[in-house]
N, C-alpha and C. Protein backbone atom coordinates (compact mmCIF):
# COMPACT_ATOMS: atom_id res chain seq x y z
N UNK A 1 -14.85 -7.03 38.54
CA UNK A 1 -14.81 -6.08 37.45
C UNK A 1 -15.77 -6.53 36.36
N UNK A 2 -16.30 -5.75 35.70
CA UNK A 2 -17.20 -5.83 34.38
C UNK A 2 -16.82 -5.80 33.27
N UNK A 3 -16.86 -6.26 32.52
CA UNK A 3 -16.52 -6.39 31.00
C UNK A 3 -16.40 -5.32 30.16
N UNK A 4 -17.59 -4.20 30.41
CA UNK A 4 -17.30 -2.82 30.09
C UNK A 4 -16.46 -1.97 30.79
N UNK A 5 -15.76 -2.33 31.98
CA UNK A 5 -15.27 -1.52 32.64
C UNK A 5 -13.70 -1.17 31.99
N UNK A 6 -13.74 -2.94 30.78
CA UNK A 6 -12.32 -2.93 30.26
C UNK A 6 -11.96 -1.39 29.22
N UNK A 7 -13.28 -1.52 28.56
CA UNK A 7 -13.21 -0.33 27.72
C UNK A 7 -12.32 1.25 27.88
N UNK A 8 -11.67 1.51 27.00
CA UNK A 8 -10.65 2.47 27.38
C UNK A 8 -9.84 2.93 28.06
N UNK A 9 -9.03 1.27 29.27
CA UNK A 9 -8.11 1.07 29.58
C UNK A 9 -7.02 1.18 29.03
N UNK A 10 -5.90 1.73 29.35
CA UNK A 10 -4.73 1.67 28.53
C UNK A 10 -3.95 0.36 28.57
N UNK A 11 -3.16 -0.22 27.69
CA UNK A 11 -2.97 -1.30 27.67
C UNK A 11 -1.11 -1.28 27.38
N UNK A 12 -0.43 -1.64 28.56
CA UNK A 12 1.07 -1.11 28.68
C UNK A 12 1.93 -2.58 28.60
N UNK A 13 2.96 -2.35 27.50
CA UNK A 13 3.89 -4.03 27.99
C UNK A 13 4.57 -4.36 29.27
N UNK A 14 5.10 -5.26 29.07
CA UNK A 14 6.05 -5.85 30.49
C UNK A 14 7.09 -4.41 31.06
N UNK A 15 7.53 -3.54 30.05
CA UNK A 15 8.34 -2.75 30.31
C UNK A 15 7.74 -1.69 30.50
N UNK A 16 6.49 -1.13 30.47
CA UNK A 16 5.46 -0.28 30.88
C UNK A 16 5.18 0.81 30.13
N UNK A 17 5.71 0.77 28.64
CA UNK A 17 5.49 0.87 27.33
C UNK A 17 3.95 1.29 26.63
N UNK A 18 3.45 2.38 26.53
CA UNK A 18 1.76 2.34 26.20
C UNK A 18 1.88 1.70 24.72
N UNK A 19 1.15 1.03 24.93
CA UNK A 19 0.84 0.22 23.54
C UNK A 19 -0.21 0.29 23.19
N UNK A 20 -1.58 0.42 23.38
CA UNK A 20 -3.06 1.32 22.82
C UNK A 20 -3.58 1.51 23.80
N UNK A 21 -4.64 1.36 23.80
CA UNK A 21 -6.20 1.24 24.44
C UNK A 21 -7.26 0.44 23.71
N UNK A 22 -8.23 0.05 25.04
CA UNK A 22 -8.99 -1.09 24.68
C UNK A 22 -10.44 -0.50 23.96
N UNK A 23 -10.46 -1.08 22.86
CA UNK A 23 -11.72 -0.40 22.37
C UNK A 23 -13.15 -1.42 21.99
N UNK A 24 -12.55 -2.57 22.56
CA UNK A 24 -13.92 -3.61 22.24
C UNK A 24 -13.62 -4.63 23.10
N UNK A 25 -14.58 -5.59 23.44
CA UNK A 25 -13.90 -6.82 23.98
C UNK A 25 -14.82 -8.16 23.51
N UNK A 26 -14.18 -8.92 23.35
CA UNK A 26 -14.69 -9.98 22.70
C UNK A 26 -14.73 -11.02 23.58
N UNK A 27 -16.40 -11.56 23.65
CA UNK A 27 -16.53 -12.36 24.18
C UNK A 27 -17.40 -13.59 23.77
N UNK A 28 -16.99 -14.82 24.26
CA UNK A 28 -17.24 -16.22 23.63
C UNK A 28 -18.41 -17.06 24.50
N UNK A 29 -19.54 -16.76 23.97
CA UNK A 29 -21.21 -16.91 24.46
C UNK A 29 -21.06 -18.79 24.88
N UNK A 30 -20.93 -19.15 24.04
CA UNK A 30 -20.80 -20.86 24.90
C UNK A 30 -19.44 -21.57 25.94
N UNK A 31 -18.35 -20.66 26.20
CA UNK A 31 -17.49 -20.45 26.81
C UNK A 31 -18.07 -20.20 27.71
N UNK A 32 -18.54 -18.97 27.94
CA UNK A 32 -18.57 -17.64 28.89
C UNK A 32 -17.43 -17.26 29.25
N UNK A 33 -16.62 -16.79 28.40
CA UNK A 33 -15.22 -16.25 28.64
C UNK A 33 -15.15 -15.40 27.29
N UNK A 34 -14.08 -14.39 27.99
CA UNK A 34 -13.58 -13.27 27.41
C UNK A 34 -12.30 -13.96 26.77
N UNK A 35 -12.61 -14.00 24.89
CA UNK A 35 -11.46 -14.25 24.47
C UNK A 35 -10.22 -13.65 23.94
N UNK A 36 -10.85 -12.01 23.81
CA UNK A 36 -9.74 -11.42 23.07
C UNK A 36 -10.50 -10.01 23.61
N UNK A 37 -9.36 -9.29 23.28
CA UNK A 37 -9.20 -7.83 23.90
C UNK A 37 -9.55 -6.89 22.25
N UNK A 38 -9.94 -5.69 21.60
CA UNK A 38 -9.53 -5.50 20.98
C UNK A 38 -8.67 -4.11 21.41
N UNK A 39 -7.62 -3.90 20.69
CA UNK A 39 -6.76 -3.12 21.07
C UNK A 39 -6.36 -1.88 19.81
N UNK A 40 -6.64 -0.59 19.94
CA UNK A 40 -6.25 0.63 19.07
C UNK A 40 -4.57 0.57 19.45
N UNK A 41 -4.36 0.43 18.71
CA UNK A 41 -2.42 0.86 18.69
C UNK A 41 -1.87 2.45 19.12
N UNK A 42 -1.71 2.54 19.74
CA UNK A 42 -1.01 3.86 20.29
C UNK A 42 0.27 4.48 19.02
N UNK A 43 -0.52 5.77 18.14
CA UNK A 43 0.34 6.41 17.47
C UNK A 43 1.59 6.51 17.23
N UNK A 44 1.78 6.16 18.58
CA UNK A 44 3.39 6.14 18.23
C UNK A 44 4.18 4.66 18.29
N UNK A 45 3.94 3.84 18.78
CA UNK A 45 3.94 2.22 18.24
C UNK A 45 3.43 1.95 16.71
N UNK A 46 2.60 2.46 16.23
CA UNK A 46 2.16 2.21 15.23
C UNK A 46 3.20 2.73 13.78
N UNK A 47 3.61 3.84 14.19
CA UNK A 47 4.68 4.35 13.43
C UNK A 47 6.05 3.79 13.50
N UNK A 48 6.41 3.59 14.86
CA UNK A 48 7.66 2.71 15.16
C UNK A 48 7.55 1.42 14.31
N UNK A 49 6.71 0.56 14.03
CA UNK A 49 6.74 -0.38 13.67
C UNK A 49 5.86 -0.66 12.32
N UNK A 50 5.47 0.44 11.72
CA UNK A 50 5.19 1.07 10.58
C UNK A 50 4.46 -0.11 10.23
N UNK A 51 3.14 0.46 11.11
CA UNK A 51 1.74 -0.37 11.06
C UNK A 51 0.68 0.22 10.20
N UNK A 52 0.29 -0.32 9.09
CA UNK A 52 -0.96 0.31 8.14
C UNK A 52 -1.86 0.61 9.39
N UNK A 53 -2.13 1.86 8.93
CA UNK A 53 -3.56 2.21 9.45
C UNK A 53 -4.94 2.34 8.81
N UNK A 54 -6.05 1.59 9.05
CA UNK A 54 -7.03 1.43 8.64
C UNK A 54 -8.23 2.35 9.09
N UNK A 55 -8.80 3.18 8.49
CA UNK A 55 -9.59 3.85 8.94
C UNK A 55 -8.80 4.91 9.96
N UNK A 56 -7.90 5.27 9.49
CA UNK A 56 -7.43 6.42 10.69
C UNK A 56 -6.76 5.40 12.09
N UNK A 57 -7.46 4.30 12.21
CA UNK A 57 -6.73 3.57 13.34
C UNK A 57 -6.31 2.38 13.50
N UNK A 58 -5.39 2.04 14.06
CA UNK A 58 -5.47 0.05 13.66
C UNK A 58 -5.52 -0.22 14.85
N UNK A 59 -6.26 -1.37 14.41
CA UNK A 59 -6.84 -1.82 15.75
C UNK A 59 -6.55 -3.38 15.52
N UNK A 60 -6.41 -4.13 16.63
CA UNK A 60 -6.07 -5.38 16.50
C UNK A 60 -6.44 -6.21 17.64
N UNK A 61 -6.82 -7.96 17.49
CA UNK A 61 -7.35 -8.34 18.26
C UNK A 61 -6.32 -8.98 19.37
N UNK A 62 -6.09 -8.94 20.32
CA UNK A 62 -5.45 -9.27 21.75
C UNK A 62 -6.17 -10.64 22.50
N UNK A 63 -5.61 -11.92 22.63
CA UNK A 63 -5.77 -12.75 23.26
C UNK A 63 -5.38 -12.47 24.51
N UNK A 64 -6.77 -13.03 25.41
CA UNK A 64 -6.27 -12.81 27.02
C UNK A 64 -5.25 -13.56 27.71
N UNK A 65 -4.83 -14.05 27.08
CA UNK A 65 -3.93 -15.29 27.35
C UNK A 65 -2.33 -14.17 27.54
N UNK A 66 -2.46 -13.08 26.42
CA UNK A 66 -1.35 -11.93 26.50
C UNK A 66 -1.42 -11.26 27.91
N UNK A 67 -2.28 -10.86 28.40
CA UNK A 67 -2.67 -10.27 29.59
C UNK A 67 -1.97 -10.53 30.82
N UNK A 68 -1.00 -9.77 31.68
CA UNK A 68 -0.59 -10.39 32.87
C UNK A 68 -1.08 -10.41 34.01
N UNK A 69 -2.04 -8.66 33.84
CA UNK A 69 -2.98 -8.52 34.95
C UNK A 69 -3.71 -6.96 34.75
N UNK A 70 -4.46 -6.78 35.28
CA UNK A 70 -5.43 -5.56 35.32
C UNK A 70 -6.11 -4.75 36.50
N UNK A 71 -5.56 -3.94 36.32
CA UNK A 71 -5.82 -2.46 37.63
C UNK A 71 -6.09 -1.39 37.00
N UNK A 72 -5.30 -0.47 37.09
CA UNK A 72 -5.85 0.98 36.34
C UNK A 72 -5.48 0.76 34.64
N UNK A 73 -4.39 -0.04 34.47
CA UNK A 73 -4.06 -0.18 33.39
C UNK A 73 -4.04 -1.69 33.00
N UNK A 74 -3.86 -2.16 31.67
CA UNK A 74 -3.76 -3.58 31.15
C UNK A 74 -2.22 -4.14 31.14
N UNK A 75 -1.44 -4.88 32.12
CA UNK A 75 -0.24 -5.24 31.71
C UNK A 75 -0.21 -6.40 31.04
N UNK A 76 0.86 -6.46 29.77
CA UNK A 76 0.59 -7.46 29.05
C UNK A 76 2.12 -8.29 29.54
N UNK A 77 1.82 -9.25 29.29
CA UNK A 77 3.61 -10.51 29.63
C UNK A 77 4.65 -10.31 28.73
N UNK A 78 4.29 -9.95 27.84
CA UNK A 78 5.91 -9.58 27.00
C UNK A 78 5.78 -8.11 26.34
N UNK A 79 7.18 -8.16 26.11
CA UNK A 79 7.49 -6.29 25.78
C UNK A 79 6.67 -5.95 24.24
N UNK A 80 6.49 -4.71 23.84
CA UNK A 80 6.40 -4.34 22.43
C UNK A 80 6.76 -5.31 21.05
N UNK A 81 7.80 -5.57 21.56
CA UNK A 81 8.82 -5.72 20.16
C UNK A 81 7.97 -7.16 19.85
N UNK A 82 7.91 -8.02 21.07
CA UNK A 82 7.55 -9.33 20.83
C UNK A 82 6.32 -9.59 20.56
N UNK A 83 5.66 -8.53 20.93
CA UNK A 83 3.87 -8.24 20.58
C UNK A 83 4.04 -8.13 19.57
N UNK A 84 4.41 -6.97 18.52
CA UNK A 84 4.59 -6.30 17.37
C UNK A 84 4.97 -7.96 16.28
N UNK A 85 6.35 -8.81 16.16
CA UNK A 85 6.48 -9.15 15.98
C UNK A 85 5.59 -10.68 15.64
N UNK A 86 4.85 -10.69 16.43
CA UNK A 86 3.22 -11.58 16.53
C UNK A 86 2.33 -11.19 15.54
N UNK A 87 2.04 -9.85 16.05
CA UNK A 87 1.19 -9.36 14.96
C UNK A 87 1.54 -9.51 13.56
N UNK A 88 2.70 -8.97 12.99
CA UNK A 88 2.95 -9.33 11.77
C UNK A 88 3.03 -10.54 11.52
N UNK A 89 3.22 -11.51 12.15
CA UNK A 89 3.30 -12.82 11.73
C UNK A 89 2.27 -13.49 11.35
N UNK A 90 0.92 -13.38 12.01
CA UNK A 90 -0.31 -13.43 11.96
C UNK A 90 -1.09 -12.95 10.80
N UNK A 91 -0.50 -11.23 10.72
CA UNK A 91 -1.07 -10.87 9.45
C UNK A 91 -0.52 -11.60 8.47
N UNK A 92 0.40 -11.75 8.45
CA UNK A 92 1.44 -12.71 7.42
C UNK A 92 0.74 -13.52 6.78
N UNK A 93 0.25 -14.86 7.93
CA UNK A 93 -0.36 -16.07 7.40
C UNK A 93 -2.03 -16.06 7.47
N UNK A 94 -2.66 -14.79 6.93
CA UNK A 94 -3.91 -14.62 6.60
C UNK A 94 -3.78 -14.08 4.95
C-alpha cells in the first residue's frame, strides 16, 4: 500500500464506531516511517464529546502506534471514549 492511498480512509474504533477520516499523513524523513495519521473527527463524535471545531473541522494528529490494522477502513485498538479521552489530555498539557 502507498502512503497516499491512506488518504480518505475512514478511520473506525475497536467497536467499529466511525471516528473521522484521514486527511494527511505524516511522515518522518530520517526514520522513513509514517508517524502519525492526521485524522478529521466525524461530526458526530465531535459533538458527542463537544470538540472545538477549528476552521469548520477538527482535525487531530493520530499516532500509528493507535492503528490495529488497515483494509478498506482504519481500525484503531481502543474504543472512542478512550481515544477521546487522550485527546483531551494532550490538549490539556499543551
Amino acid at each position: 500500500m502507498e502512503m497516499m492511498d491512506l488518504l480518505g480512509k475512514e478511520v473506525i474504533d475497536l467497536n467499529g464506531t466511525l471516528i473521522g477520516t484521514i486527511k494527511n499523513v505524516m511522515f518522518d524523513e530520517k526514520a522513513w516511517l509514517v508517524g502519525s495519521i492526521e485524522v478529521q473527527l466525524n461530526d458526530d463524535v465531535a459533538k458527542e464529546f463537544e470538540m472545538k471545531k477549528v476552521f469548520r473541522n477538527y482535525r487531530f494528529p493520530l499516532s500509528v502506534n493507535n492503528v490495529q490494522g488497515i483494509g478498506d477502513k482504519v481500525t484503531l485498538k481502543t474504543g472512542k471514549e478512550e481515544l477521546m479521552s487522550s485527546l483531551t489530555t494532550s490538549e490539556d498539557s499543551q
